[in-house]
Protein backbone atom coordinates (compact mmCIF):
# COMPACT_ATOMS: atom_id res chain seq x y z
CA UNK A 1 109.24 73.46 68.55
CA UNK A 2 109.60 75.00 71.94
CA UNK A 3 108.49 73.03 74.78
CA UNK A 4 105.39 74.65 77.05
CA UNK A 5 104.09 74.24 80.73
CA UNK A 6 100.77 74.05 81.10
CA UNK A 7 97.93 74.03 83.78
CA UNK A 8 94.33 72.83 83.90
CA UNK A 9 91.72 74.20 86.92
CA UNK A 10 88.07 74.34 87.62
CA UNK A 11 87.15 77.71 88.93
CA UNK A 12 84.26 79.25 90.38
CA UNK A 13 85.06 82.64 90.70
CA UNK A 14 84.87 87.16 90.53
CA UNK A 15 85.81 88.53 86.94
CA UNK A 16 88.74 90.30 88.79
CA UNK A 17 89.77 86.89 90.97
CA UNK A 18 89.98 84.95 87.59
CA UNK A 19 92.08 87.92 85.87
CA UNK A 20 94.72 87.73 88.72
CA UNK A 21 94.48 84.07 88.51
CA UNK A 22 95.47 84.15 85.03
CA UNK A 23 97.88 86.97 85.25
CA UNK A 24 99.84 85.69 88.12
CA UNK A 25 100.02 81.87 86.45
CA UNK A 26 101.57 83.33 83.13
CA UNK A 27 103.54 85.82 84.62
CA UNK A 28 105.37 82.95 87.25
CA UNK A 29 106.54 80.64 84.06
CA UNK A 30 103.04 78.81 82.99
CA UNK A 31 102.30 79.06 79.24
CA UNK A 32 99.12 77.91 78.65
CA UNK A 33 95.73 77.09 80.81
CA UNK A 34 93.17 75.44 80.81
CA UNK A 35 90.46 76.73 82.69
CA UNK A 36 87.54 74.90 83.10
CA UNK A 37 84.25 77.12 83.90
CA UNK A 38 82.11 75.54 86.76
CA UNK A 39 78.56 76.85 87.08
CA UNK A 40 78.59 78.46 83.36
CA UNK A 41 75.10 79.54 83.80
CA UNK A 42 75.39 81.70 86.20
CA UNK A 43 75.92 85.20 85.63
CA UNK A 44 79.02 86.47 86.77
CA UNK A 45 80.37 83.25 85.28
CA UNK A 46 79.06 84.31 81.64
CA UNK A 47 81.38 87.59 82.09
CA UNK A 48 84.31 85.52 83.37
CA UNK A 49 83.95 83.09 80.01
CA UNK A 50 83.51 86.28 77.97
CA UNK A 51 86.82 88.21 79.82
CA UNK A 52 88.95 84.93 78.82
CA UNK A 53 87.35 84.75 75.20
CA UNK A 54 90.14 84.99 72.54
CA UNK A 55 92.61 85.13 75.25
CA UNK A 56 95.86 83.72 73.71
CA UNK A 57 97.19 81.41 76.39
CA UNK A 58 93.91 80.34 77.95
CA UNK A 59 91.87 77.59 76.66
CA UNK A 60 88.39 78.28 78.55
CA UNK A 61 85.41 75.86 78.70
CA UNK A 62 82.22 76.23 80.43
CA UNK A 63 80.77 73.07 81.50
CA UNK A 64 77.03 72.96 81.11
CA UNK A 65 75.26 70.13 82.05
CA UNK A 66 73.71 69.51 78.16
CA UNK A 67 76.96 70.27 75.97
CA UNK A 68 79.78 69.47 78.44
CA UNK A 69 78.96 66.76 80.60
CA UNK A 70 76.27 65.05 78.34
CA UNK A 71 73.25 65.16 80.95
CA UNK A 72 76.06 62.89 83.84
CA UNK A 73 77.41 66.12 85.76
CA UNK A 74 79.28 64.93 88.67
CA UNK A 75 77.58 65.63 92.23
CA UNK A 76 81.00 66.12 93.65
CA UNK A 77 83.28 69.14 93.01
CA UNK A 78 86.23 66.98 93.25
CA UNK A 79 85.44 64.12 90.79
CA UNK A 80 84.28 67.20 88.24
CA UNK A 81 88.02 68.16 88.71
CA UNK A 82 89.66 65.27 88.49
CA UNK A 83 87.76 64.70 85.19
CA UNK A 84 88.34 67.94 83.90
CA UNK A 85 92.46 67.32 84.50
CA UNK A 86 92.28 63.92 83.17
CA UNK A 87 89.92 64.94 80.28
CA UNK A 88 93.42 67.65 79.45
CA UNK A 89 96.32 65.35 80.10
CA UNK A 90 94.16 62.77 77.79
CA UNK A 91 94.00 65.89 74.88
CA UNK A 92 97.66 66.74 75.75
CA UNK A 93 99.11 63.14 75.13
CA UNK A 94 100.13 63.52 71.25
CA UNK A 95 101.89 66.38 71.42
CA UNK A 96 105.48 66.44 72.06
CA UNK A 97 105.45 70.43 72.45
CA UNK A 98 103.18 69.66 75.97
CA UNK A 99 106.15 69.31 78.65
CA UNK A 100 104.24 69.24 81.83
CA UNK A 101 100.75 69.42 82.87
CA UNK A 102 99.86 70.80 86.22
CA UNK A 103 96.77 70.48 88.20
CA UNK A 104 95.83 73.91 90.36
CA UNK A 105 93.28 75.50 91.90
CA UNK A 106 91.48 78.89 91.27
CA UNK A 107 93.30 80.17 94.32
CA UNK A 108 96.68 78.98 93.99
CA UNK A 109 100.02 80.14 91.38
CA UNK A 110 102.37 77.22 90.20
CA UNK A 111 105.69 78.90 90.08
CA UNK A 112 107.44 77.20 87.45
CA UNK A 113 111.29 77.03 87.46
CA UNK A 114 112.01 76.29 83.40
CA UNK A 115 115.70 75.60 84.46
CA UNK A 116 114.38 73.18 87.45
CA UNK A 117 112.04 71.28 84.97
CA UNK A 118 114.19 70.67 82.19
CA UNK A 119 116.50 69.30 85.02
CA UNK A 120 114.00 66.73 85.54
CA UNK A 121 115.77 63.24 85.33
CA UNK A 122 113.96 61.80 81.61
CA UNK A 123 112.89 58.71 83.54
CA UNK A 124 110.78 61.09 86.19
CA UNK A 125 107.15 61.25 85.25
CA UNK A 126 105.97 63.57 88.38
CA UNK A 127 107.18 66.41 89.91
CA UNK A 128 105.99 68.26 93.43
CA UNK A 129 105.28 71.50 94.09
CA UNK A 130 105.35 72.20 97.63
CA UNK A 131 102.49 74.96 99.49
CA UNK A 132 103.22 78.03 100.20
CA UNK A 133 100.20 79.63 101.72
CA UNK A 134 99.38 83.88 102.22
CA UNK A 135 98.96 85.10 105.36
CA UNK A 136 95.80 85.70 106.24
CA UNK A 137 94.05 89.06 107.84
CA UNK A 138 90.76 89.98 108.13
CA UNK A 139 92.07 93.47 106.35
CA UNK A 140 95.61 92.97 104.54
CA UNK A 141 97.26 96.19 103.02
CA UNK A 142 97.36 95.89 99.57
CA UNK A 143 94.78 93.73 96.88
CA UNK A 144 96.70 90.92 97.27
CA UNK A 145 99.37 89.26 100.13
CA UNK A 146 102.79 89.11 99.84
CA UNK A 147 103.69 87.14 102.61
CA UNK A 148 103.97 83.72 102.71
CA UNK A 149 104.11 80.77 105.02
CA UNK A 150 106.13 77.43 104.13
CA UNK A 151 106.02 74.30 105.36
CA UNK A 152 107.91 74.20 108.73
CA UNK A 153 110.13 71.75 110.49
CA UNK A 154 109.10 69.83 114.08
CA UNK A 155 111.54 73.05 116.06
CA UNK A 156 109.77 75.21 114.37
CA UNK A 157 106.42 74.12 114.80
CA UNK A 158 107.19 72.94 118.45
CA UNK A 159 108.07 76.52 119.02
CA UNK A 160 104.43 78.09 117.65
CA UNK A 161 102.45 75.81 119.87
CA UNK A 162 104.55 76.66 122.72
CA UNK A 163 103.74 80.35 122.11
CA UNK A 164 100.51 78.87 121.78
CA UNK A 165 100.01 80.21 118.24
CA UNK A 166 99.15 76.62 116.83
CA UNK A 167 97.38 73.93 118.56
CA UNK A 168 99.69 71.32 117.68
CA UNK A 169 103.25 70.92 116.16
CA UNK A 170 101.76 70.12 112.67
CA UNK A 171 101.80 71.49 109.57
CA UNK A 172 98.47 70.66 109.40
CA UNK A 173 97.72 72.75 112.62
CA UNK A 174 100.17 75.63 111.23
CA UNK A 175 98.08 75.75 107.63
CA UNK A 176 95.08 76.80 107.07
CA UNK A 177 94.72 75.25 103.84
CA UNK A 178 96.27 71.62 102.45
CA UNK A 179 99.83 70.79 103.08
CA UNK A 180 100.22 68.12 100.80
CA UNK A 181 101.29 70.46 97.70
CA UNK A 182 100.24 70.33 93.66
CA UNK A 183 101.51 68.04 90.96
CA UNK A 184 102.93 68.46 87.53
CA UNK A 185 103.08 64.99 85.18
CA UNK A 186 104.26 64.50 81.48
CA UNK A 187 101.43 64.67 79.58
CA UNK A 188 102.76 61.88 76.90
CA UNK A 189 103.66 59.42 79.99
CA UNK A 190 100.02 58.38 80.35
CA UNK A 191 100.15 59.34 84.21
CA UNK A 192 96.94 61.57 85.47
CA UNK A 193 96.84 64.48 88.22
CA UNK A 194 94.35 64.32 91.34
CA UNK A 195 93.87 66.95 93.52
CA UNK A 196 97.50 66.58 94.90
CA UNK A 197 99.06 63.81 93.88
CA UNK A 198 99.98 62.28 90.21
CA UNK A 199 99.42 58.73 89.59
CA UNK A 200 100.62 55.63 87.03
CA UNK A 201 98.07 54.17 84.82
CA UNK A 202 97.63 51.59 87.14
CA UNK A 203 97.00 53.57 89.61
CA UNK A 204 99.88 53.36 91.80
CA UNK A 205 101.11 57.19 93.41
CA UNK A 206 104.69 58.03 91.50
CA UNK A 207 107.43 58.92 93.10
CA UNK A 208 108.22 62.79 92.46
CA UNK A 209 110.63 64.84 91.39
CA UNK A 210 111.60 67.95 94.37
CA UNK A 211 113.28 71.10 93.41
CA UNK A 212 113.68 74.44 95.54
CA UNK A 213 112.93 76.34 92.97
CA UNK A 214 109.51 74.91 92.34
CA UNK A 215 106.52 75.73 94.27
CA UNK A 216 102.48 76.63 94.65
CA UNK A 217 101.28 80.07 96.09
CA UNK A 218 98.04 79.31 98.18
CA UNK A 219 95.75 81.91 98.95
CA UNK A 220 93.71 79.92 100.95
CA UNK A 221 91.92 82.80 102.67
CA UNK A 222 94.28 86.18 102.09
CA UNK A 223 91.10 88.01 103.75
CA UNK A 224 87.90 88.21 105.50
CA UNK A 225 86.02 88.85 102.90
CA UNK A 226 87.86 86.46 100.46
CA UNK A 227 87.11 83.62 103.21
CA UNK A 228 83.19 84.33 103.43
CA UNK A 229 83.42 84.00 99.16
CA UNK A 230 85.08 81.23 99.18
CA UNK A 231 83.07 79.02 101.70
CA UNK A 232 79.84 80.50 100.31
CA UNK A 233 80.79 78.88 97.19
CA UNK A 234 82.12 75.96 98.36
CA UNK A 235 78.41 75.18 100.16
CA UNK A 236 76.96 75.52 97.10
CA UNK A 237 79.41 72.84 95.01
CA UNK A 238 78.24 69.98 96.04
CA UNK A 239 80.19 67.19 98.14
CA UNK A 240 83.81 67.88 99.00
CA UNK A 241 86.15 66.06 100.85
CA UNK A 242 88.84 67.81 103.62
CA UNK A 243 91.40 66.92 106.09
CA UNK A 244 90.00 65.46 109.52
CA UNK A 245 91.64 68.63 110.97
CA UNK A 246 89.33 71.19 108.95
CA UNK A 247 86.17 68.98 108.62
CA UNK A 248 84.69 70.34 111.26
CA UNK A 249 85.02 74.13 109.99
CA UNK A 250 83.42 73.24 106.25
CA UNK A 251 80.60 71.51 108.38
CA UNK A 252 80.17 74.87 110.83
CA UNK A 253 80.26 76.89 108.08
CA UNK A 254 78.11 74.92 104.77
CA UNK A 255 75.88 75.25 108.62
CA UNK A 256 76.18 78.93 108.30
CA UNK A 257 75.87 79.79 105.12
CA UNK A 258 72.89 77.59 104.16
CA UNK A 259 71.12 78.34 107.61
CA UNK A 260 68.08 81.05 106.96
CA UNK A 261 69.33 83.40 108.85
CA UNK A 262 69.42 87.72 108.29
CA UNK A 263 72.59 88.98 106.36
CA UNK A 264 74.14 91.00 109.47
CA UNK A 265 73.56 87.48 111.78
CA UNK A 266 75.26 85.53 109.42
CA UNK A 267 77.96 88.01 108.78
CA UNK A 268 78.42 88.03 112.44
CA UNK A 269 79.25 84.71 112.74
CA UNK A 270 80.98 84.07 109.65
CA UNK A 271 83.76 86.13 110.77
CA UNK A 272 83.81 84.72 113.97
CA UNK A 273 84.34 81.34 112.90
CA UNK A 274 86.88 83.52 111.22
CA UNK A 275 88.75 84.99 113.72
CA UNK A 276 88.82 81.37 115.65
CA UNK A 277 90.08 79.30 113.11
CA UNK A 278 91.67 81.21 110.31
CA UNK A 279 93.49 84.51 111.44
CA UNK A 280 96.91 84.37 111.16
CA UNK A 281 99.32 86.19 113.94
CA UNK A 282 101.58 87.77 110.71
CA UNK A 283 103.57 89.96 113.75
CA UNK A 284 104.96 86.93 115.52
CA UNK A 285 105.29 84.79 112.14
CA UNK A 286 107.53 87.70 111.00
CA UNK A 287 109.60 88.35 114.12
CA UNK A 288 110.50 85.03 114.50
CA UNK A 289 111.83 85.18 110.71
CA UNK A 290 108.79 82.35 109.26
CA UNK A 291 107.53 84.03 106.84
CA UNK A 292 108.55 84.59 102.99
CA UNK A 293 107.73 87.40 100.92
CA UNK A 294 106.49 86.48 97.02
CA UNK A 295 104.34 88.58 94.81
CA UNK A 296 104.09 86.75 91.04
CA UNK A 297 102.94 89.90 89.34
CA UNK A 298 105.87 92.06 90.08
CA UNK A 299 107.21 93.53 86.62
CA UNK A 300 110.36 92.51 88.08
CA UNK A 301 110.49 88.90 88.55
CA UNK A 302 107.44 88.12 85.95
CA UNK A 303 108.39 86.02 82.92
CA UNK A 304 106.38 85.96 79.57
CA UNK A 305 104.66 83.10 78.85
CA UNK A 306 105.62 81.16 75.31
CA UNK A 307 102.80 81.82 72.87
CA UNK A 308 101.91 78.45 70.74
CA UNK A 309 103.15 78.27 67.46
CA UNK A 310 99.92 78.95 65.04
CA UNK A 311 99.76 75.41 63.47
CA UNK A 312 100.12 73.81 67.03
CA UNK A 313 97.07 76.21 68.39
CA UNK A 314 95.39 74.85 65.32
CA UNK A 315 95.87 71.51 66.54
CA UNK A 316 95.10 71.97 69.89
CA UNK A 317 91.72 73.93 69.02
CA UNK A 318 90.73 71.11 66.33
CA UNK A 319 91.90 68.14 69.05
CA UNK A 320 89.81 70.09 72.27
CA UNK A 321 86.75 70.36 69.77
CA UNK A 322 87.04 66.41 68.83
CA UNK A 323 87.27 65.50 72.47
CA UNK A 324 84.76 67.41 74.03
CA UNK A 325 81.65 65.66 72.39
CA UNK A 326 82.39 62.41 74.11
CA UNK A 327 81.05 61.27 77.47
CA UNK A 328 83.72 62.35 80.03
CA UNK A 329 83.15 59.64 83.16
CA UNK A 330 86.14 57.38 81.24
CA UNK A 331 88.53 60.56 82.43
CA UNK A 332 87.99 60.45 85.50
CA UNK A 333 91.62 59.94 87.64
CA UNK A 334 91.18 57.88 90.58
CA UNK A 335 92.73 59.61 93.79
CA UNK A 336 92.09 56.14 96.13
CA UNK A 337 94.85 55.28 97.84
CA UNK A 338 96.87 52.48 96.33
CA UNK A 339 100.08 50.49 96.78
CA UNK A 340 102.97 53.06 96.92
CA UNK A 341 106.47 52.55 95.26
CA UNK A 342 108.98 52.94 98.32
CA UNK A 343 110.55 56.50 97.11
CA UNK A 344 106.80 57.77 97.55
CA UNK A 345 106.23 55.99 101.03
CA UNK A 346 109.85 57.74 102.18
CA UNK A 347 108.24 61.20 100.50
CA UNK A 348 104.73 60.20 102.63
CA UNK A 349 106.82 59.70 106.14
CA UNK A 350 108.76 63.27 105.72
CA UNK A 351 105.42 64.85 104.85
CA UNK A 352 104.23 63.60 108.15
CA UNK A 353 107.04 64.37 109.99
CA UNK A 354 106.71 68.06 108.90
CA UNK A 355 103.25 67.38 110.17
């Protein structure tokens, strides 16, 4: 019985956007997803569910309000996907072919070392991957970016605001997106995924496992047009929470996009909120040797993903269809903060001194 990686995510998103999604997870060592279906109803989303149907190493499931969620659908986008991942981990627990469970999002690859896992010490429940986030351009060549930029150290970073490229030496400044990485737990371990983090059953943050060779592509916003989609979406999720640092763009722009206000206006102004917060200078980044180059699809660095045995895939279908007629609130993973073990406050203070 081979051992498999596996991801769980909550998407909202294009028929082609959820096809790279899929493509570039499987093809950067992930085995199996789960992909959890957001506003089913809607109809773009019925043509995503029916482009992953019968898919062999995607477990889809729209989430209607009746069927999934029994009539209690979460108001928040992040409690619906903390539920979904523990609601996965929870179905994952009895079987010992489920090696690690990772929590992503619809725009982000886990690039999965199988070497760097199996290296995992057997007394590690947690391992980090740590951001690396496209480039972003109002018009990149190519469909997708293939530069990437990684978390930076305080030289670095005191460099770009002298150039004044960032407003601050932070990684938080320098990224666009989060900085605090994605998660992978042993399912049998009883530990759950938040957004970032992974956490005992008690609640505490675990201390996690680091490896070079393991990491999360983030395309946060690879493009103007990809960051109008995105927001617009986000505005219409529901509650979200964000770093102090970008609060004040969500609130601009859930402004902008629910504001009654003609197409070209809001256009306008959508990609000048753009060009002020977002827009990355890729000609300096790359000059001064900050950037990293990483395209998951490539035919030559892709992997193929381990196919479940058909008596396991059994299993799993019969176990998924037992669990999902029960009320879901009990999954839900806390992501409070709690008392951390020392290794994880150490982990905390480099975090912050990268920024």
């Amino acid at each position: 019985m081979r051992p498999m990686l596996l991801t769980v995510s909550t998407v909202k998103d294009s028929v082609d956007n959820v096809a790279f999604f899929v493509a570039a997870n499987l093809a950067s060592g992930v085995d199996h997803m789960f992909v959890f279906l957001d506003a089913p109803a809607e109809p773009e989303q019925r043509d995503v569910a029916a482009s992953l149907a019968g898919h062999p190493h995607v477990t889809c499931i729209p989430t209607t309000r009746r069927d999934w969620w029994r009539e209690e659908r979460p108001h928040g986008l992040n409690v619906r996907q903390r539920t979904n991942a523990g609601w996965v981990r929870s179905v994952l627990e009895p079987f010992t072919w489920a090696e690690w469970l990772f929590h992503v999002d619809g725009d982000e690859v886990a690039c999965l070392d199988r070497a760097a896992l199996a290296a995992v010490p057997p007394g590690v429940d947690a391992v980090w991957l740590p951001p690396w986030e496209a480039v972003s351009e109002w018009q990149p060549d190519g469909d997708r970016p293939r530069r990437f930029k990684r978390l930076l150290d305080e030289a670095d970073l005191t460099l770009l605001q002298v150039l004044g490229r960032i407003p601050e030496a932070t990684n938080q400044a320098y990224f666009h997106g989060h900085v605090m990485g994605k998660s992978g737990v042993r399912p049998a371990s009883g530990s759950g995924l938040t957004l970032h983090d992974a956490v005992a059953p008690d609640g505490t943050r675990l201390e996690r496992h680091e490896d070079p060779r393991l990491k999360v592509l983030h395309y946060d916003a690879p493009s103007g047009e990809e960051f109008v989609r995105k927001w617009t979406a986000l505005a219409q999720a529901g509650p979200a929470r964000y770093r102090a640092s970008r609060a004040p763009v969500a609130k601009a722009l859930r402004t902008l996009v629910g504001r009654d206000l003609p197409d070209d206006v809001r256009a306008k102004y959508l990609r000048e909120v753009y060009e002020a917060t977002t827009r990355d200078d890729v000609e300096t980044l790359g000059e001064l040797g900050l950037l990293e180059g990483a395209d998951p699809t490539a035919p030559a660095t892709a992997v193929a993903p381990r196919r479940l045995e058909p008596a396991d895939a059994e299993r799993l279908a019969a176990r998924v269809a037992e669990l999902s007629d029960v009320p879901k609130g009990p999954y839900l993973v806390d992501d409070k903060p709690a008392e951390q073990p020392a290794g994880r406050r150490e982990q905390l203070r480099r975090l912050a001194r990268r920024g």
